[in-house]
Protein backbone atom coordinates (compact mmCIF):
# COMPACT_ATOMS: atom_id res chain seq x y z
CA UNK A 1 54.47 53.01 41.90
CA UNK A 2 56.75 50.99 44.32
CA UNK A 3 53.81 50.54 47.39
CA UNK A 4 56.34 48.72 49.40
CA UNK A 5 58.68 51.67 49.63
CA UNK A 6 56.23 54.32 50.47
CA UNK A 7 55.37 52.98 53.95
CA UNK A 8 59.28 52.82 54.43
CA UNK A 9 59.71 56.36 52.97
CA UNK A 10 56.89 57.74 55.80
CA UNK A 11 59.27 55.60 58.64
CA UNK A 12 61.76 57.13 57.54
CA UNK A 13 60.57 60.25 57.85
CA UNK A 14 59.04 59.88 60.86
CA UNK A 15 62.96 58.34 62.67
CA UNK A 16 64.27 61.87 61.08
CA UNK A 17 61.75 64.27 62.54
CA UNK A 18 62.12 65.20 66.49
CA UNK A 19 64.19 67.55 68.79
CA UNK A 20 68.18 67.90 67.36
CA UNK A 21 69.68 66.51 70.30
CA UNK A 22 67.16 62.96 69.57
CA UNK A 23 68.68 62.84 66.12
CA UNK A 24 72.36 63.48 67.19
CA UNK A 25 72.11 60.88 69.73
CA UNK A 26 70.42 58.46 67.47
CA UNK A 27 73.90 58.88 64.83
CA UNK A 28 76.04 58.90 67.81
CA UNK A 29 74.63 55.40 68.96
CA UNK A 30 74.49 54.17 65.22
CA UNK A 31 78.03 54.61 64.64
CA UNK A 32 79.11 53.02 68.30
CA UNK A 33 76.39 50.19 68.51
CA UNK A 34 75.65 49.19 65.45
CA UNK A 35 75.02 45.11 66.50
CA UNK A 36 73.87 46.05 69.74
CA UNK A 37 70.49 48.09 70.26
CA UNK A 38 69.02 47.44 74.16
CA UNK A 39 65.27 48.05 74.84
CA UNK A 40 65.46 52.00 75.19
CA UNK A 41 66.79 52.42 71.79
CA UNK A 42 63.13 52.83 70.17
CA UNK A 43 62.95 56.01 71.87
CA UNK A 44 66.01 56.69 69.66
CA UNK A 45 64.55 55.03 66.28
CA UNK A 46 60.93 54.30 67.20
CA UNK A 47 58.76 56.21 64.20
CA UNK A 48 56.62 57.83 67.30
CA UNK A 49 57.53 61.02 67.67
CA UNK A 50 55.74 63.70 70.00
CA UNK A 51 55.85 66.83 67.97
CA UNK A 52 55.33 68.86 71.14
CA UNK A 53 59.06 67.38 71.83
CA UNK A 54 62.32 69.49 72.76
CA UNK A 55 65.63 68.80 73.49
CA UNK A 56 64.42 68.55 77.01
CA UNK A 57 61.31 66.63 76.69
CA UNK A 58 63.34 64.35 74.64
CA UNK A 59 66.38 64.04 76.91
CA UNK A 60 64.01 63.54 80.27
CA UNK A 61 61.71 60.61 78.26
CA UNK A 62 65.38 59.17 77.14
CA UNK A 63 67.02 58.87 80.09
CA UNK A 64 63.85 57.98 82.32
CA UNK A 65 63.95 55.01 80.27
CA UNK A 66 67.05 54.05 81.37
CA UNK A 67 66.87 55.02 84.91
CA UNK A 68 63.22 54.40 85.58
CA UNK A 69 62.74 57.59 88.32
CA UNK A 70 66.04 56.80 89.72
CA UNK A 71 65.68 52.87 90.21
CA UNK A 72 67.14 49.90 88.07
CA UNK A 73 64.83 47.44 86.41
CA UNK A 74 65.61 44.32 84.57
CA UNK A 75 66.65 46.02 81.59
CA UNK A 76 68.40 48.96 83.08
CA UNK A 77 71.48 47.65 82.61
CA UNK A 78 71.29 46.75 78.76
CA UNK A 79 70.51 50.49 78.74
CA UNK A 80 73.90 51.94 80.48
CA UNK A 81 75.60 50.87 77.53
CA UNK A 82 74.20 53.06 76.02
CA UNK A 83 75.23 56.37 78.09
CA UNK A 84 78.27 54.77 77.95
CA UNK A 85 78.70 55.77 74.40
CA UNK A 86 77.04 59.13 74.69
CA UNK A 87 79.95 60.24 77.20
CA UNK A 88 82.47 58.75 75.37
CA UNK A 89 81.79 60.79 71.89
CA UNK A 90 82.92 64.20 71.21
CA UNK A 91 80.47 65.00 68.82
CA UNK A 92 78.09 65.14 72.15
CA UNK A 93 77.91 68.83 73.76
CA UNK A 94 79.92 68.64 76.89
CA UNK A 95 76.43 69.29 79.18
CA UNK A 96 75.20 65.89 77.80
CA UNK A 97 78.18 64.13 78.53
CA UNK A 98 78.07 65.55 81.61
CA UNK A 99 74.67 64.30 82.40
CA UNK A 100 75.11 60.93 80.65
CA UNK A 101 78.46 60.44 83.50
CA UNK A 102 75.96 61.17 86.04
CA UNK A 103 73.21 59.49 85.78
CA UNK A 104 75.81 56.45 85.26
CA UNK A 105 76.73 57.25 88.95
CA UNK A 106 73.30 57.11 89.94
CA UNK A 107 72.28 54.29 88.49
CA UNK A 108 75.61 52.26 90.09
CA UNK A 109 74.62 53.76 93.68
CA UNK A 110 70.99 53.37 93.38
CA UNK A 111 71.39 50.90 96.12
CA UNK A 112 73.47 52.42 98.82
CA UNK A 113 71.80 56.43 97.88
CA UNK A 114 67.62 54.29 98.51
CA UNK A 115 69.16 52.75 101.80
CA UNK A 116 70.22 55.82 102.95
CA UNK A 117 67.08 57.98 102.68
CA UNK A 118 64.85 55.15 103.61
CA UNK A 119 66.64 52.93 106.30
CA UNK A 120 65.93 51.36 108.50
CA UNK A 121 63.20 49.81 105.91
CA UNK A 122 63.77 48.50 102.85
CA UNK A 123 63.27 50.91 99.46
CA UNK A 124 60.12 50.45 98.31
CA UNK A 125 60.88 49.92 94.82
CA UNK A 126 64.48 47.95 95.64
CA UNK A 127 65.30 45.47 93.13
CA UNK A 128 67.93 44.35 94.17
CA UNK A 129 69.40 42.10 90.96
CA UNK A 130 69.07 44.52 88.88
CA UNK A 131 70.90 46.93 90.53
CA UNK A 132 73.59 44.35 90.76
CA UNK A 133 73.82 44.22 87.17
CA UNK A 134 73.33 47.90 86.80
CA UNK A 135 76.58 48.78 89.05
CA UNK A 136 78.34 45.79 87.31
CA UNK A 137 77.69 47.44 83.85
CA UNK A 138 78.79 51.06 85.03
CA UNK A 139 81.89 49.61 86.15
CA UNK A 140 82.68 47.67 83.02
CA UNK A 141 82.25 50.94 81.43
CA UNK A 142 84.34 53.01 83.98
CA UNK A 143 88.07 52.19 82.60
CA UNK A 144 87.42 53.74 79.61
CA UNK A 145 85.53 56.73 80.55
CA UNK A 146 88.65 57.82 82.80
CA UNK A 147 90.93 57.13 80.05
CA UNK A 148 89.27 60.00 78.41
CA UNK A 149 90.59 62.41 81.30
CA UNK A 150 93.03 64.23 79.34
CA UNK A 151 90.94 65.32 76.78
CA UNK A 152 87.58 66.27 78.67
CA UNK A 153 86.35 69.63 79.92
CA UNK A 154 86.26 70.42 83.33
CA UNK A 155 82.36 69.67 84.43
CA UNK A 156 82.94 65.97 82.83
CA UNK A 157 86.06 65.05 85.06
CA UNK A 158 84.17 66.32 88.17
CA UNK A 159 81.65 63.77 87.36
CA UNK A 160 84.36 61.04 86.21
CA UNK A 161 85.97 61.40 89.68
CA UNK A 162 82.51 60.98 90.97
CA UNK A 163 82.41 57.60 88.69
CA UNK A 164 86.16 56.61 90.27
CA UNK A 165 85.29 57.23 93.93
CA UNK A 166 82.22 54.54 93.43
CA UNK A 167 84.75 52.04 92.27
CA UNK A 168 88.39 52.75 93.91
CA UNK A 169 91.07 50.71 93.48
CA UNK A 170 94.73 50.74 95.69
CA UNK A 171 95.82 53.41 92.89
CA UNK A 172 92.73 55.60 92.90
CA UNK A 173 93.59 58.03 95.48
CA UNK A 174 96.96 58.94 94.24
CA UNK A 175 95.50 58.93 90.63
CA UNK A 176 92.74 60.84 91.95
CA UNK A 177 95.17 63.54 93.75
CA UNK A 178 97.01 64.35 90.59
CA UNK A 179 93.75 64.95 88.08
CA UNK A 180 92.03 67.25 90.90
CA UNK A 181 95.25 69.05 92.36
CA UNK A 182 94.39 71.89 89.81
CA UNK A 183 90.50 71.92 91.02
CA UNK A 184 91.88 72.04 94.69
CA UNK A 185 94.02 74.80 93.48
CA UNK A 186 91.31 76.94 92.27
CA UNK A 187 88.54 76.15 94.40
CA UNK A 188 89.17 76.01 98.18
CA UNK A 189 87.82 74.25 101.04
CA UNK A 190 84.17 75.75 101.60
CA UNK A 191 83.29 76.28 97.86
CA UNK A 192 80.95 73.61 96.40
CA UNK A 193 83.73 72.69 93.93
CA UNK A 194 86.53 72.81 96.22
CA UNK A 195 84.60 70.32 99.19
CA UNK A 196 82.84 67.85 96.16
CA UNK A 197 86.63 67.37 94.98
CA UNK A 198 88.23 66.74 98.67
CA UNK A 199 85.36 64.28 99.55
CA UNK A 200 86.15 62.10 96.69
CA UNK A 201 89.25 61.93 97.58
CA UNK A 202 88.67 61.09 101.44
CA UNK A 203 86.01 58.03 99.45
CA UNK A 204 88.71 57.33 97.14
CA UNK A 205 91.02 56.64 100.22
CA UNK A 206 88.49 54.18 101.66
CA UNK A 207 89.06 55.16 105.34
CA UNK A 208 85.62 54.45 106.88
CA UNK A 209 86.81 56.50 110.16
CA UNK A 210 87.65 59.71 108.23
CA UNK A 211 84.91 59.19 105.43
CA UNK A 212 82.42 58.70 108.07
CA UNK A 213 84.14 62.15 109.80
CA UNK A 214 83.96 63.93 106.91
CA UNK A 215 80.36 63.01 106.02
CA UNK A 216 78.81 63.93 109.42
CA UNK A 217 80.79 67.20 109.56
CA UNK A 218 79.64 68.53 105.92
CA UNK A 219 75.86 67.33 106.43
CA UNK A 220 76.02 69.15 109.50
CA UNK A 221 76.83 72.16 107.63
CA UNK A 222 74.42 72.21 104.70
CA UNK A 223 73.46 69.39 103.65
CA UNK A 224 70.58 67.13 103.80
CA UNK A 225 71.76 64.26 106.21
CA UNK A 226 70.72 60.35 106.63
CA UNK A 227 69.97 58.83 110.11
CA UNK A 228 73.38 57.88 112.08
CA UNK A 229 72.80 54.30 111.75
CA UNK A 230 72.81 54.12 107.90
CA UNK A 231 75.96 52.32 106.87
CA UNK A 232 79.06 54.80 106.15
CA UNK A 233 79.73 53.71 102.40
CA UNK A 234 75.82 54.75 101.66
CA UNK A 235 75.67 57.71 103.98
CA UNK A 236 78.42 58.97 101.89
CA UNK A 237 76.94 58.36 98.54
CA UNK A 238 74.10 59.43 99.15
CA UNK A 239 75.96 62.71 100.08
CA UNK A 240 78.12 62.70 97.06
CA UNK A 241 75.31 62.64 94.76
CA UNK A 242 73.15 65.99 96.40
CA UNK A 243 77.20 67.21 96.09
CA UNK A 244 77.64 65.96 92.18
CA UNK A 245 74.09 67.88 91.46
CA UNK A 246 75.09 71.70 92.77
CA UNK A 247 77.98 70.93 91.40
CA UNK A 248 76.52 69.87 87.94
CA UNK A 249 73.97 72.87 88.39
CA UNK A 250 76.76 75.49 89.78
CA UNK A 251 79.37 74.99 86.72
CA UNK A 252 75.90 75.32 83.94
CA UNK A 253 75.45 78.78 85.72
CA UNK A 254 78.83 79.11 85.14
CA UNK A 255 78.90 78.28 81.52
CA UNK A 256 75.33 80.54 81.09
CA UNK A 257 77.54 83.43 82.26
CA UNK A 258 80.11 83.63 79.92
């Protein structure tokens, strides 16, 4: 009997087992990231397994280990890489490339969306390197994500042109008005679609008059607003991502319907 390959059999075994999505994900990042596995990838291939594990359990354990309860540590930004590749593969349900684009905009306005709630004090848990090196990562990662425009569902560009309004460029907004004039189209002012899509493109147009217009006269409306003072850029992220959540949660009630 070969001793040394039963305890490698029983790893084995043990990497296999767990919820579907854990073992799609774990292929997924296999094939893209072969020479590159960051801390969080033991949840992936680690041989410990909790058997009470779903696809949910899994997928909250997974991506709290990237985003720590919504802050960036050290290693949080070895670990975007890694939702990264999850968006960026088609063999990923459209839901969980969905959530991997958003919690990629979190974690690249941790900063500004902690200011916002907490200022005029510091965060409690602000780190600030890291998140330097977080939203540094998600932007190094952005190019390609929108390059995947053409080919992605709805739900996924809404939170790509999340992703672009973070990071505009001189070209964004008119970029930004051509991929969402069908979204505008269909969904009009007033609609949680139809306002999530025209604030990007007020943030994409980086006019800190109107942006800081626009984001006083929609938290007035409904949603849950930050103290005057904050600075406009956060205020406005801060209100993007409560936006980027109904609509994440409005278009899965959507999809349940059909």
């Amino acid at each position: 009997m070969d001793t040394d390959a039963a305890p490698e059999q029983t790893r084995q075994d043990a990497i296999s087992c767990g919820p579907r999505i854990r073992q799609l994900f774990r292929d997924v990042i296999a094939d893209r990231m072969p020479d590159h596995m960051p801390l969080q990838t033991a949840v992936l291939f680690g041989p410990e397994v909790d058997p009470a594990w779903d696809d949910q359990a899994f997928l909250a354990e997974f991506y709290n280990e990237i985003l720590h309860q919504d802050t960036c540590q050290p290693y949080t930004a070895d670990g975007l890489a890694l939702l990264a590749a999850l968006a960026a593969d088609d063999r990923i349900p459209a839901r969980h490339r969905f959530q991997a684009v958003d919690l990629l905009f979190r974690a690249a306005t941790v900063t500004e969306r902690h200011l916002a709630e907490t200022w005029p004090t510091t965060p409690q848990h602000a780190d600030p390197d890291s998140e330097a090196r977080a939203c540094t990562a998600v932007l190094l990662h952005t190019p390609d994500l929108l390059a995947r425009w053409p080919a992605e569902c709805p739900a996924v560009r809404l939170a790509l042109a999340g992703l672009a309004a973070v990071f505009p460029t001189d070209r964004t907004p008119l970029a930004l008005t051509a991929r969402l004039r069908t979204f505008m189209n269909h969904h009009p002012q007033g609609t949680d679609i139809g306002d999530y899509v025209r604030f990007v493109l007020v943030l994409a147009a980086q006019d800190d008059s109107q942006t800081l217009a626009v984001t006083e006269k929609l938290t007035d409306a409904y949603w849950t607003g930050t103290a005057r003072g904050v600075p406009t850029r956060a205020r406005a992220l801060h209100l993007l991502g409560q936006m980027l959540t109904r609509v994440g949660a409005e278009l899965t009630r959507q999809r349940a319907g059909q």
